[in-house]
N, C-alpha and C. Protein backbone atom coordinates (compact mmCIF):
# COMPACT_ATOMS: atom_id res chain seq x y z
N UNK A 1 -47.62 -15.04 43.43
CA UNK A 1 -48.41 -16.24 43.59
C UNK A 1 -49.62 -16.22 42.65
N UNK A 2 -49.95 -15.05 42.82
CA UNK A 2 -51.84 -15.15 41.86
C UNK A 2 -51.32 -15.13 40.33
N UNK A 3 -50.01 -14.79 39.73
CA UNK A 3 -49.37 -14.41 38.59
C UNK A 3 -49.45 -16.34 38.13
N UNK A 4 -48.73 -17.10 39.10
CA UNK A 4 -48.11 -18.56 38.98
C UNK A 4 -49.46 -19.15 39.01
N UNK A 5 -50.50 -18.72 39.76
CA UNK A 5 -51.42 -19.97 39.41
C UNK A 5 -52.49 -19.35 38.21
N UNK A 6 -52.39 -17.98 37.65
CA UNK A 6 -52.98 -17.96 36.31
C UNK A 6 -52.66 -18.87 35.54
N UNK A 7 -50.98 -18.77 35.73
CA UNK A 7 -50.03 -19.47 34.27
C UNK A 7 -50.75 -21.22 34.16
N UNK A 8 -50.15 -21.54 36.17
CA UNK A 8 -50.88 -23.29 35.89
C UNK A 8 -52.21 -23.13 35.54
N UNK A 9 -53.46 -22.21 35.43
CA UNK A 9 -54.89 -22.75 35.06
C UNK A 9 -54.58 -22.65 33.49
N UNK A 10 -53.66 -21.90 32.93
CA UNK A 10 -53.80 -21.89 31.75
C UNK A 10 -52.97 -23.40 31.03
N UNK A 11 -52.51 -24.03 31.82
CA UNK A 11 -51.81 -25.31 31.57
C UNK A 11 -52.69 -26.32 31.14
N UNK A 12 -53.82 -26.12 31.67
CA UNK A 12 -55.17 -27.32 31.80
C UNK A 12 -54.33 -28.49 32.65
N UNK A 13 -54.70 -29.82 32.75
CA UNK A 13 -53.95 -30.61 33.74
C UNK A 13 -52.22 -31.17 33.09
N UNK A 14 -52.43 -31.64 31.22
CA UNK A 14 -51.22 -31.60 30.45
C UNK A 14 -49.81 -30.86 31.04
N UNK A 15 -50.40 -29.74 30.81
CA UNK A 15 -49.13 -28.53 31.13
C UNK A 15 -49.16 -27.97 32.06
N UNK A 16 -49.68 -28.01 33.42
CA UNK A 16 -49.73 -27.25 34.54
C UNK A 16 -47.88 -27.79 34.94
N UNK A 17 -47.01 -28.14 35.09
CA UNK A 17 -46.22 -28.36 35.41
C UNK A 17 -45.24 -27.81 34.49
N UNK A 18 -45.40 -27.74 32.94
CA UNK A 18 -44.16 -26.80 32.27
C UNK A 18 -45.12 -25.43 32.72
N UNK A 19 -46.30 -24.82 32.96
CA UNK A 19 -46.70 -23.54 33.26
C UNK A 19 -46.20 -22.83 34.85
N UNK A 20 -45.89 -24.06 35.01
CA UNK A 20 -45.35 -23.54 37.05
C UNK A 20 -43.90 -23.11 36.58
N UNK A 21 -43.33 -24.24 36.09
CA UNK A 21 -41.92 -23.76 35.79
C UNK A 21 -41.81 -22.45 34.90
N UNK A 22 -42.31 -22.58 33.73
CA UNK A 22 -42.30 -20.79 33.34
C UNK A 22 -42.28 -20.14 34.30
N UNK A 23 -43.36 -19.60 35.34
CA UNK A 23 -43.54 -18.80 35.34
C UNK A 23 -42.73 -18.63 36.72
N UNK A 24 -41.34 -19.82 37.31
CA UNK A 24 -40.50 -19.25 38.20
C UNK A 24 -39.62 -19.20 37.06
N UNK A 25 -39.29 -19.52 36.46
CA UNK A 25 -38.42 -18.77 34.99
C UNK A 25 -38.58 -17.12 34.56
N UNK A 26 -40.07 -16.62 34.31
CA UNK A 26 -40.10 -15.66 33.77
C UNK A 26 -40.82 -15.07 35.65
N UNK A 27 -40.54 -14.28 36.22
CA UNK A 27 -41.26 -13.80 37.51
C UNK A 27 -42.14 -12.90 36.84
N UNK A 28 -43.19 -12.33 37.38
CA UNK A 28 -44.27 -11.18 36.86
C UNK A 28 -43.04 -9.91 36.51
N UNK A 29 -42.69 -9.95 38.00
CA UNK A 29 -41.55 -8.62 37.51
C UNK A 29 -40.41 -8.58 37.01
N UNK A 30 -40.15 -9.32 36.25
CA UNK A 30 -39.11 -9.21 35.20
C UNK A 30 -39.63 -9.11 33.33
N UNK A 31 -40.96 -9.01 33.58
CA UNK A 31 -41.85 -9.56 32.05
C UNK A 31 -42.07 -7.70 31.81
N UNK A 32 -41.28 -6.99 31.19
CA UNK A 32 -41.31 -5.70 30.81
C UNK A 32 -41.39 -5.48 29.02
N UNK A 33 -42.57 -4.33 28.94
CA UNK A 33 -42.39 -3.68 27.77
C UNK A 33 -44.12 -3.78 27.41
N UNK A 34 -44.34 -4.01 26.23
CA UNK A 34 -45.55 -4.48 25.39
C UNK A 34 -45.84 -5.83 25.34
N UNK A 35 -47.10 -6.23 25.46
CA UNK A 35 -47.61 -7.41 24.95
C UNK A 35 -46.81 -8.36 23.84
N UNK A 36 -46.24 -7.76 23.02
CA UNK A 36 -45.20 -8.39 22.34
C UNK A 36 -44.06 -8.84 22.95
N UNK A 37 -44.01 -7.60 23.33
CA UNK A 37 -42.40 -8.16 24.22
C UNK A 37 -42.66 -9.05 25.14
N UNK A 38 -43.32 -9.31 26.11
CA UNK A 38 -44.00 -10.39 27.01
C UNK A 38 -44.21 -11.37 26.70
N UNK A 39 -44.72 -11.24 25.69
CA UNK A 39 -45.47 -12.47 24.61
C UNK A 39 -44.05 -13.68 24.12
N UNK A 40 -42.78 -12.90 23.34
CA UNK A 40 -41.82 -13.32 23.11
C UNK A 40 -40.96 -13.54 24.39
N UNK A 41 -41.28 -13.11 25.21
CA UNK A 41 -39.53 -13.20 26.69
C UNK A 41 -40.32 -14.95 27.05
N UNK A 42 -42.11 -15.16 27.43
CA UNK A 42 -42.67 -16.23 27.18
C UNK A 42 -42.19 -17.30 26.61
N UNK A 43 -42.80 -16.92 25.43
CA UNK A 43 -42.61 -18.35 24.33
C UNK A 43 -41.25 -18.48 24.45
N UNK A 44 -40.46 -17.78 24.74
CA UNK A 44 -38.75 -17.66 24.10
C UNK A 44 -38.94 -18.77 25.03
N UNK A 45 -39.10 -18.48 26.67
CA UNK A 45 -38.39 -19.19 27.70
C UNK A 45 -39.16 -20.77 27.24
N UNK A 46 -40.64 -20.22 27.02
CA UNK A 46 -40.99 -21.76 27.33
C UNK A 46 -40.57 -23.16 26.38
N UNK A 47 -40.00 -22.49 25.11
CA UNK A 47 -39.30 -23.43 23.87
C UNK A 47 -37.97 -23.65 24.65
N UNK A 48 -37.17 -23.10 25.48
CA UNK A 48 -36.12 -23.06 26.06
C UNK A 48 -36.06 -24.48 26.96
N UNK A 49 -37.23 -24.61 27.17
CA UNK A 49 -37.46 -25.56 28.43
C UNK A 49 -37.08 -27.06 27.77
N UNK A 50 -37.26 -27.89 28.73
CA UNK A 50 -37.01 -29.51 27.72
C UNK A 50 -38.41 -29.56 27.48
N UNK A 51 -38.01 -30.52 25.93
CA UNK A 51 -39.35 -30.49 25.57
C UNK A 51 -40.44 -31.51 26.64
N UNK A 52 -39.66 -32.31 26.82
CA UNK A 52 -40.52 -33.23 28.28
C UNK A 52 -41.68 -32.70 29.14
N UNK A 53 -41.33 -31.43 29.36
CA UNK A 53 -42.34 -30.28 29.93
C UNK A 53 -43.37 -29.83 29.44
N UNK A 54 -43.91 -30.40 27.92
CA UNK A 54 -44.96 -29.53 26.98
C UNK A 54 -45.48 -31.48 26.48
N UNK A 55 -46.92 -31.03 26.63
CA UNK A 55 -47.82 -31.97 25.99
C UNK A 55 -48.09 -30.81 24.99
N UNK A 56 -48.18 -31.31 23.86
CA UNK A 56 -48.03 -30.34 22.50
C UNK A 56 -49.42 -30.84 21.64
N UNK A 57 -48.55 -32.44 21.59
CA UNK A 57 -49.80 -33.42 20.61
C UNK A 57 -51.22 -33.69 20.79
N UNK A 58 -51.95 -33.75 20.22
CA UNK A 58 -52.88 -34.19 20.12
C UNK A 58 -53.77 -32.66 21.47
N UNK A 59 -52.98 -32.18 21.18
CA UNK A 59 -53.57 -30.65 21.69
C UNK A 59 -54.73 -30.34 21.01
N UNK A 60 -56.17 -29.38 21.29
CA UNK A 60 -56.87 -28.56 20.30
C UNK A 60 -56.30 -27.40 20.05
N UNK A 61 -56.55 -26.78 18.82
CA UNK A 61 -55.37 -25.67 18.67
C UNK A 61 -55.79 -24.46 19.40
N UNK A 62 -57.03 -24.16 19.90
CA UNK A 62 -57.54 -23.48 20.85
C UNK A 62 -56.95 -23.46 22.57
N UNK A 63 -56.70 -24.61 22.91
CA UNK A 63 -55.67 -24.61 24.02
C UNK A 63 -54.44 -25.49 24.06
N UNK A 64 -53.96 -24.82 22.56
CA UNK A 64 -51.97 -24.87 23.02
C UNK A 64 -51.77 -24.17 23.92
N UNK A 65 -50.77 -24.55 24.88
CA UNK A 65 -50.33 -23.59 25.24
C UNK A 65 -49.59 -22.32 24.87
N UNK A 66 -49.10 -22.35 23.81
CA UNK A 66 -48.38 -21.06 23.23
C UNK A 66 -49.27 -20.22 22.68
N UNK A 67 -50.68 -20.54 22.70
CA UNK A 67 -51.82 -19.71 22.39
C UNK A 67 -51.93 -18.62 23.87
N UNK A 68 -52.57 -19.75 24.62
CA UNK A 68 -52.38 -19.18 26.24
C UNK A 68 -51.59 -18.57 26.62
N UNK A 69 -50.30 -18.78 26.06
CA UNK A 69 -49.30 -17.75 26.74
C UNK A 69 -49.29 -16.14 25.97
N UNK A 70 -49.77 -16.51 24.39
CA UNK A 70 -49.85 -15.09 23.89
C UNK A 70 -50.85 -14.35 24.60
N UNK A 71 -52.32 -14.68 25.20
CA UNK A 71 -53.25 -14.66 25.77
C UNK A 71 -52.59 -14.05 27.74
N UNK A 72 -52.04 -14.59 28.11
CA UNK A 72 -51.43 -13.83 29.42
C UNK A 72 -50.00 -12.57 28.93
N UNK A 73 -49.46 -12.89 27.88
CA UNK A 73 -48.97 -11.80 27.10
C UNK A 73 -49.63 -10.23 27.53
N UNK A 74 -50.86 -10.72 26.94
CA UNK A 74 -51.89 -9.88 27.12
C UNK A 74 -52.49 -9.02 27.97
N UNK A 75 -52.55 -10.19 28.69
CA UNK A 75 -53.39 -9.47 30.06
C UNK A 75 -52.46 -9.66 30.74
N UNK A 76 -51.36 -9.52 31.15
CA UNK A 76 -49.66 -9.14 31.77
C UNK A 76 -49.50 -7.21 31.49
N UNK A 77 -49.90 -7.21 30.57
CA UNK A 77 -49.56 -6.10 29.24
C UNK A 77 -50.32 -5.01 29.87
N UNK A 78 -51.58 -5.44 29.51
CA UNK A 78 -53.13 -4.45 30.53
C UNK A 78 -53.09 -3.81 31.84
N UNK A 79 -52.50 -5.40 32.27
CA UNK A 79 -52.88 -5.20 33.73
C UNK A 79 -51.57 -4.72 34.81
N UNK A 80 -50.34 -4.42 34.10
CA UNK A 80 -49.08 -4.27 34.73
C UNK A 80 -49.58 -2.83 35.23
N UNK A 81 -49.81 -1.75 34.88
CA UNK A 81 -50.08 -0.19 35.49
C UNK A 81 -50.89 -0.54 36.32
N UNK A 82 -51.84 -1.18 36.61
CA UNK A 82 -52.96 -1.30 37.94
C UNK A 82 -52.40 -2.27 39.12
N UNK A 83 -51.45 -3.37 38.54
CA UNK A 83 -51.27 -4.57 39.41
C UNK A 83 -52.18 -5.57 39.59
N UNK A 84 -51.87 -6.88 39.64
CA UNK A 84 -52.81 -7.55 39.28
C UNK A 84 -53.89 -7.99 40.81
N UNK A 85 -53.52 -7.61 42.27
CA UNK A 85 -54.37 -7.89 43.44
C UNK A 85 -55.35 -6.63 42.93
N UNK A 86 -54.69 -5.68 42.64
CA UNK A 86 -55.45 -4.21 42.89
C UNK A 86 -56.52 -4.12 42.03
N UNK A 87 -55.76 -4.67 40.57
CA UNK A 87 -57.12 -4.61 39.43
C UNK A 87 -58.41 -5.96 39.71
N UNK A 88 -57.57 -7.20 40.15
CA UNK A 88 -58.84 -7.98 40.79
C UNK A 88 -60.21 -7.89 41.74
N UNK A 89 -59.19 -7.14 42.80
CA UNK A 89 -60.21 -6.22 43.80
C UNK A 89 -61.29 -5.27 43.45
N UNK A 90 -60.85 -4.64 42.22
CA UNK A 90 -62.01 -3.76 41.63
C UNK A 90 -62.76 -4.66 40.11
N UNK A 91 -62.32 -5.84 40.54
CA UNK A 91 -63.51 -6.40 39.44
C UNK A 91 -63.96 -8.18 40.33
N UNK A 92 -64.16 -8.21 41.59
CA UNK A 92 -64.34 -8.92 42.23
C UNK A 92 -65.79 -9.20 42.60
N UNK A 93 -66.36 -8.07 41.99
CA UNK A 93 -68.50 -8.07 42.14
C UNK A 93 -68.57 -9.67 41.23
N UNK A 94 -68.16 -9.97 40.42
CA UNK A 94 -68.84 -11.02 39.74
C UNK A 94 -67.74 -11.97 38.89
N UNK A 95 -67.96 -13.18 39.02
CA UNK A 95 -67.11 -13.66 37.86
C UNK A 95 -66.60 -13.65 37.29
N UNK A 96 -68.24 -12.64 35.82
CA UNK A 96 -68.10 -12.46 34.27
C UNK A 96 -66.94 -11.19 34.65
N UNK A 97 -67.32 -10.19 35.61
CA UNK A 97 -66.15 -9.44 35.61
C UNK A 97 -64.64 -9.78 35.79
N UNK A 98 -64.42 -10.43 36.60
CA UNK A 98 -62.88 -11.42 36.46
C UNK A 98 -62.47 -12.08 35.76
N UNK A 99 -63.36 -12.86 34.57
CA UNK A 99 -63.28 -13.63 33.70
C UNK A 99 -62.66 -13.14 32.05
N UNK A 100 -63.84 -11.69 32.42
CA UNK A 100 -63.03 -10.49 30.97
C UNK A 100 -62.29 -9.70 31.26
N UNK A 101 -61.37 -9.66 32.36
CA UNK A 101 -60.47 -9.42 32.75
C UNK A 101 -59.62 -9.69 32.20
N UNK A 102 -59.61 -11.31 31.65
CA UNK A 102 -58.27 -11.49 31.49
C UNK A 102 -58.04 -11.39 30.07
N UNK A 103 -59.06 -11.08 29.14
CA UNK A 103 -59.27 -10.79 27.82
C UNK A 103 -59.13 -9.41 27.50
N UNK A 104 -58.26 -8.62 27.93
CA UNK A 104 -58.47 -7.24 27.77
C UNK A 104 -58.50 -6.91 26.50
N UNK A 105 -58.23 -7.28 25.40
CA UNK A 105 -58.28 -6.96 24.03
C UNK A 105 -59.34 -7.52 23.03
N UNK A 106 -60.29 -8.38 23.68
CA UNK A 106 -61.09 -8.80 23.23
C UNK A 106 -61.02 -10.49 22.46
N UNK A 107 -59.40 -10.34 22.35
CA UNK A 107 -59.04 -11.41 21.21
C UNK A 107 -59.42 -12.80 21.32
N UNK A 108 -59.52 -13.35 23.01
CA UNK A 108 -59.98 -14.60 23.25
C UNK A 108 -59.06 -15.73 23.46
N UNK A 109 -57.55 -15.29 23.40
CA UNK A 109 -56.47 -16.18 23.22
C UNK A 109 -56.67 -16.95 24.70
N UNK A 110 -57.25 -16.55 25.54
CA UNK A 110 -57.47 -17.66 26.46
C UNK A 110 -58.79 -18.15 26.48
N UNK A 111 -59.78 -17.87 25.84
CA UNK A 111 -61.00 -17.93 26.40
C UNK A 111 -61.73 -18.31 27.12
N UNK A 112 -63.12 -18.38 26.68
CA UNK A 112 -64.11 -18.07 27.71
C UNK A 112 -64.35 -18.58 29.00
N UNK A 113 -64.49 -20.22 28.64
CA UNK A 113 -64.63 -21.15 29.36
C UNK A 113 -63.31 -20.99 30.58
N UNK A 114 -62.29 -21.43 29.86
CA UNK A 114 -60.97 -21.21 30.83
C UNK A 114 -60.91 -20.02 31.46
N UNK A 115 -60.81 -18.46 31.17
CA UNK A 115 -61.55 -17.34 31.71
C UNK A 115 -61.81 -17.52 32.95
N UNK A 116 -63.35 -18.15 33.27
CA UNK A 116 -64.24 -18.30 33.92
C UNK A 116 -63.46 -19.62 34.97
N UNK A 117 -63.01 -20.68 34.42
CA UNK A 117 -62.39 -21.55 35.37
C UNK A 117 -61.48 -21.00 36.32
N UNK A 118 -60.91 -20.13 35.96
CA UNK A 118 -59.70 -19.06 36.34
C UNK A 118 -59.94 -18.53 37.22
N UNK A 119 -60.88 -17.72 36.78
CA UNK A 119 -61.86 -16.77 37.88
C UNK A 119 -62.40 -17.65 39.12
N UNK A 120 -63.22 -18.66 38.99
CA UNK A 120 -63.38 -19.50 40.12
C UNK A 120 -62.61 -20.26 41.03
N UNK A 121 -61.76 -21.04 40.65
CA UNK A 121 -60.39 -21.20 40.65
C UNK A 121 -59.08 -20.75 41.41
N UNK A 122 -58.73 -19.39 41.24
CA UNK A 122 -57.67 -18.85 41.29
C UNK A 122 -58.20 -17.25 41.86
N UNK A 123 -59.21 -16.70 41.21
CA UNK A 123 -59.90 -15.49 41.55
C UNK A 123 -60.12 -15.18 42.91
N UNK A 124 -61.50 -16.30 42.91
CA UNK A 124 -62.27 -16.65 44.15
C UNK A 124 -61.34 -16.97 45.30
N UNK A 125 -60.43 -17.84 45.33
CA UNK A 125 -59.52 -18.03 46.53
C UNK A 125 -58.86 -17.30 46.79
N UNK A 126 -58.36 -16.39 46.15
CA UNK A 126 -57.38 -15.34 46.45
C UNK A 126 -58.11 -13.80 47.00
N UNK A 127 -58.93 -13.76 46.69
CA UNK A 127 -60.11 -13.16 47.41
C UNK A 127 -60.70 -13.02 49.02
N UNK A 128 -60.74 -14.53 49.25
CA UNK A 128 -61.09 -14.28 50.29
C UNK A 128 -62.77 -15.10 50.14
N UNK A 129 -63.39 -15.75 51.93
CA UNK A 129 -64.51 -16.00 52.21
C UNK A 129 -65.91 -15.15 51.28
N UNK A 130 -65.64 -13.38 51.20
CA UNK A 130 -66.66 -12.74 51.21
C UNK A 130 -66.66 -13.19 49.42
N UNK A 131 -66.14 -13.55 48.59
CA UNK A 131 -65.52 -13.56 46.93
C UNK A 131 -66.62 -14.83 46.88
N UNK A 132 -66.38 -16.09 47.87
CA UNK A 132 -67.11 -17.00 47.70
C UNK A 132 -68.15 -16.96 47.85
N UNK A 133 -68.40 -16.02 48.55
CA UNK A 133 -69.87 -16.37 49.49
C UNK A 133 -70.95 -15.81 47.88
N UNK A 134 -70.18 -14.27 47.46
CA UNK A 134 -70.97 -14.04 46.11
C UNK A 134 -71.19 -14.81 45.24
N UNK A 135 -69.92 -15.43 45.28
CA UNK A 135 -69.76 -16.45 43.90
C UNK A 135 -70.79 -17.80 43.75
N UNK A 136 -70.78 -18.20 44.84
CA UNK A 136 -71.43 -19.81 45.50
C UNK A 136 -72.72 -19.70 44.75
N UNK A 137 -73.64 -18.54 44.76
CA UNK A 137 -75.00 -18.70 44.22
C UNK A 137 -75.04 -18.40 42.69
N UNK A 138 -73.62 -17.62 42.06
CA UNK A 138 -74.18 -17.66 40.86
C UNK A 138 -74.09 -18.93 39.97
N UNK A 139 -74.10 -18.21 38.50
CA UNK A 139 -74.29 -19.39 37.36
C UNK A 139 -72.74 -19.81 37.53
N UNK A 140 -72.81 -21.27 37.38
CA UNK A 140 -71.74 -22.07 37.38
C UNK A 140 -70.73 -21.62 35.98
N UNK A 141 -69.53 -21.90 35.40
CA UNK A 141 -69.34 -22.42 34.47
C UNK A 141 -69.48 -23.80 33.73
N UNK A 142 -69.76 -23.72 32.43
CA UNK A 142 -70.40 -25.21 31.99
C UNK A 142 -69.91 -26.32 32.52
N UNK A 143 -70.55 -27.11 32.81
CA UNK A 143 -69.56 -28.68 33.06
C UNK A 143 -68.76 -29.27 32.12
N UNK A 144 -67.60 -29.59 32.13
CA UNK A 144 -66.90 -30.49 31.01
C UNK A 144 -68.17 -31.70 30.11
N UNK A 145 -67.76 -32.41 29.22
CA UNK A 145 -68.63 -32.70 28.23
C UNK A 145 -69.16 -33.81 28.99
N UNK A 146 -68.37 -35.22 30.16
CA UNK A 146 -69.55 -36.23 30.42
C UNK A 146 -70.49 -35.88 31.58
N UNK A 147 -69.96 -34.73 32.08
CA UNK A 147 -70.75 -34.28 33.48
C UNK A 147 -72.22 -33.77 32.82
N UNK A 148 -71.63 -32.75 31.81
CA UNK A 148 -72.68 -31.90 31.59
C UNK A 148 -74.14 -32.93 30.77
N UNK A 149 -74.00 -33.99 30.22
CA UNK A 149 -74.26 -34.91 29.33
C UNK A 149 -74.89 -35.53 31.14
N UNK A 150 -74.58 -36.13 31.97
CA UNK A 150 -74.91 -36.23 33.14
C UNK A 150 -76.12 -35.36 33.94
N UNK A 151 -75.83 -34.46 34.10
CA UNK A 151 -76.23 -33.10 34.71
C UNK A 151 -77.27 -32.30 34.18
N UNK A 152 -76.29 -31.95 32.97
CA UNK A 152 -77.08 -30.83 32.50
C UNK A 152 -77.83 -29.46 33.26
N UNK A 153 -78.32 -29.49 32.78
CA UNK A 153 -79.55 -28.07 33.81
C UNK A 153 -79.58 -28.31 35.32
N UNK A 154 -79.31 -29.34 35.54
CA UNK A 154 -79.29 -29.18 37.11
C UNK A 154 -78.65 -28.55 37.70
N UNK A 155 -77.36 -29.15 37.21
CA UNK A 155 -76.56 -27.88 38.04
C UNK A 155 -76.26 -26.32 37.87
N UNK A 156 -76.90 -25.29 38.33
CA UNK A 156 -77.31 -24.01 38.15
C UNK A 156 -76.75 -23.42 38.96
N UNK A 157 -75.90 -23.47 39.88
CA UNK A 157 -74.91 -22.30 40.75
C UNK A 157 -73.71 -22.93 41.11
N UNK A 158 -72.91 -22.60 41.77
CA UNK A 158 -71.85 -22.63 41.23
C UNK A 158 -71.19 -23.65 42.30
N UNK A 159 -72.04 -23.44 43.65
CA UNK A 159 -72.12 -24.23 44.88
C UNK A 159 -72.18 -26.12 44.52
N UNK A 160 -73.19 -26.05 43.72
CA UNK A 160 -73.94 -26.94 42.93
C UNK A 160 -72.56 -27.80 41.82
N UNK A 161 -71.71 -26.99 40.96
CA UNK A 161 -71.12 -27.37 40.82
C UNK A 161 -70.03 -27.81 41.05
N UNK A 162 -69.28 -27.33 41.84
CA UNK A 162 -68.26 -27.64 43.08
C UNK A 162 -68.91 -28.96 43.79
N UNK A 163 -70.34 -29.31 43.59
CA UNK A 163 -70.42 -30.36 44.67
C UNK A 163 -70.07 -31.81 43.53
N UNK A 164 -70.72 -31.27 41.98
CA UNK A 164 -70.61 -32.47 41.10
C UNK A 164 -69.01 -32.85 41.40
N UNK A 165 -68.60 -31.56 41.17
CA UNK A 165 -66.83 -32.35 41.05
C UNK A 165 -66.37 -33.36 42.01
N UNK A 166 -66.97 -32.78 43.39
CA UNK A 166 -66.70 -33.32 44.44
C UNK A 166 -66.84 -34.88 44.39
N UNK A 167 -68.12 -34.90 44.04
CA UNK A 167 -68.87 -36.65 44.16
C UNK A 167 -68.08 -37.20 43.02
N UNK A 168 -67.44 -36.82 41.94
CA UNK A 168 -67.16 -37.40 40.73
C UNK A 168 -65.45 -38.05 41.17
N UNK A 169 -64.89 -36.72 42.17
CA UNK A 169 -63.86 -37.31 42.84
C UNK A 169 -63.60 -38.44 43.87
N UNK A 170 -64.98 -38.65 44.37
CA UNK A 170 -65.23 -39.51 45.54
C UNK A 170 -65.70 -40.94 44.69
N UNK A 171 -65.72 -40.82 43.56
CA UNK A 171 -66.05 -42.44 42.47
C UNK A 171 -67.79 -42.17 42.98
N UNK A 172 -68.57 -41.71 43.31
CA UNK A 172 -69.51 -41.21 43.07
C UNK A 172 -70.93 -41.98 41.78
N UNK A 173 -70.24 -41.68 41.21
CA UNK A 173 -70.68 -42.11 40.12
C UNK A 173 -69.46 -42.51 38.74
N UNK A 174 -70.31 -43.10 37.48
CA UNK A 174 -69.28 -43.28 36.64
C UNK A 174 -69.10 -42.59 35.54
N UNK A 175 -68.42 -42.01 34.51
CA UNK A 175 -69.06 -41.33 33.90
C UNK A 175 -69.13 -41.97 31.98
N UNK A 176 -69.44 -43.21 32.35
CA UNK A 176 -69.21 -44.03 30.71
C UNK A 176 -69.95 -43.27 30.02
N UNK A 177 -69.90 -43.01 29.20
CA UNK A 177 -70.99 -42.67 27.84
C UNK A 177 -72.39 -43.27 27.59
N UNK A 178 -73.02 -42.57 27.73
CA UNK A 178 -74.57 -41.94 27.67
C UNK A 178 -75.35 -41.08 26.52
N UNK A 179 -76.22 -42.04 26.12
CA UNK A 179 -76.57 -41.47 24.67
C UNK A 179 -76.67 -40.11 25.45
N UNK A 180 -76.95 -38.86 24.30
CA UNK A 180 -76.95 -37.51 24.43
C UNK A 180 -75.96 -36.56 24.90
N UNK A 181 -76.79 -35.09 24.76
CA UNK A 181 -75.08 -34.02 25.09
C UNK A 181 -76.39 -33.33 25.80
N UNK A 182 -75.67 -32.01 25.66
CA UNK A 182 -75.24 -30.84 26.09
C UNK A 182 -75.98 -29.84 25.28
């Protein structure tokens, strides 16, 4: 389960649906060998798929998914000798620790931002009450570009941001364009 919903955060909303199907295609325990080899049994399956399943276009080339998947390649690769509840559990003090977790090589093929969505996301719930309760006060991850353009500095923990999403889901507010950023 915690294997399947890495794959969908790494989908973003586009591909969370060819990333579910991978990853009952490829199971954690059938993905054997090196980062390479993982990397290829991956991509192999996920080109395998209909293409119907992959938003490709108008992608940034930073989150293709076939980037992402070399990127869980990765940290599949790392994290297979520890297991992935067991190695979470011992990096569950903080976020940033769950977040570079999944970067074990430094390379960034998933990065930062997503990382960190992951970690909150997928980390935090699988964790457990006590995961949140740490998590709730720290630093948020950034807001996407009209929130943060919205927001900005206000929102400073993480509680805080979970609530923007919330109101933004509830029509809350709107989020047209507004001179300034970020």
């Amino acid at each position: 389960m915690l294997y399947r919903e890495i794959l969908v955060g790494l989908g973003y909303r586009q591909n969370k649906a060819g990333m579910a199907e991978l990853a009952r295609r490829c199971p954690l325990g059938t993905l054997e060998g090196d980062s390479g080899a993982v990397e290829a049994r991956l991509l192999g399956e996920a080109a395998a798929m209909p293409p119907a399943m992959w938003r490709l276009r108008d992608v940034r080339p930073a989150n293709h998914p076939w980037r992402r998947l070399s990127g869980m390649a990765r940290f599949v690769a790392a994290a297979r000798e520890e297991g992935l509840a067991r190695g979470l559990e011992a990096r569950s003090s903080s976020l940033e620790a769950m977040a570079a977790w999944l970067d074990p090589d430094g390379t960034g093929q998933i990065g930062r931002a997503r990382a960190l969505e992951i970690a909150l996301n997928v980390f935090v719930p699988f964790l457990g009450k006590e995961a949140w309760a740490r998590a709730a006060g720290g630093r948020p991850p950034g807001l996407p570009g009209p929130l943060c353009r919205l927001f900005g500095p206000r929102v400073s923990t993480v509680r805080e941001y979970f609530g923007v999403l919330r109101l933004l889901r509830r029509g809350a507010f709107s989020l047209a364009a507004r001179p300034g950023g970020c």
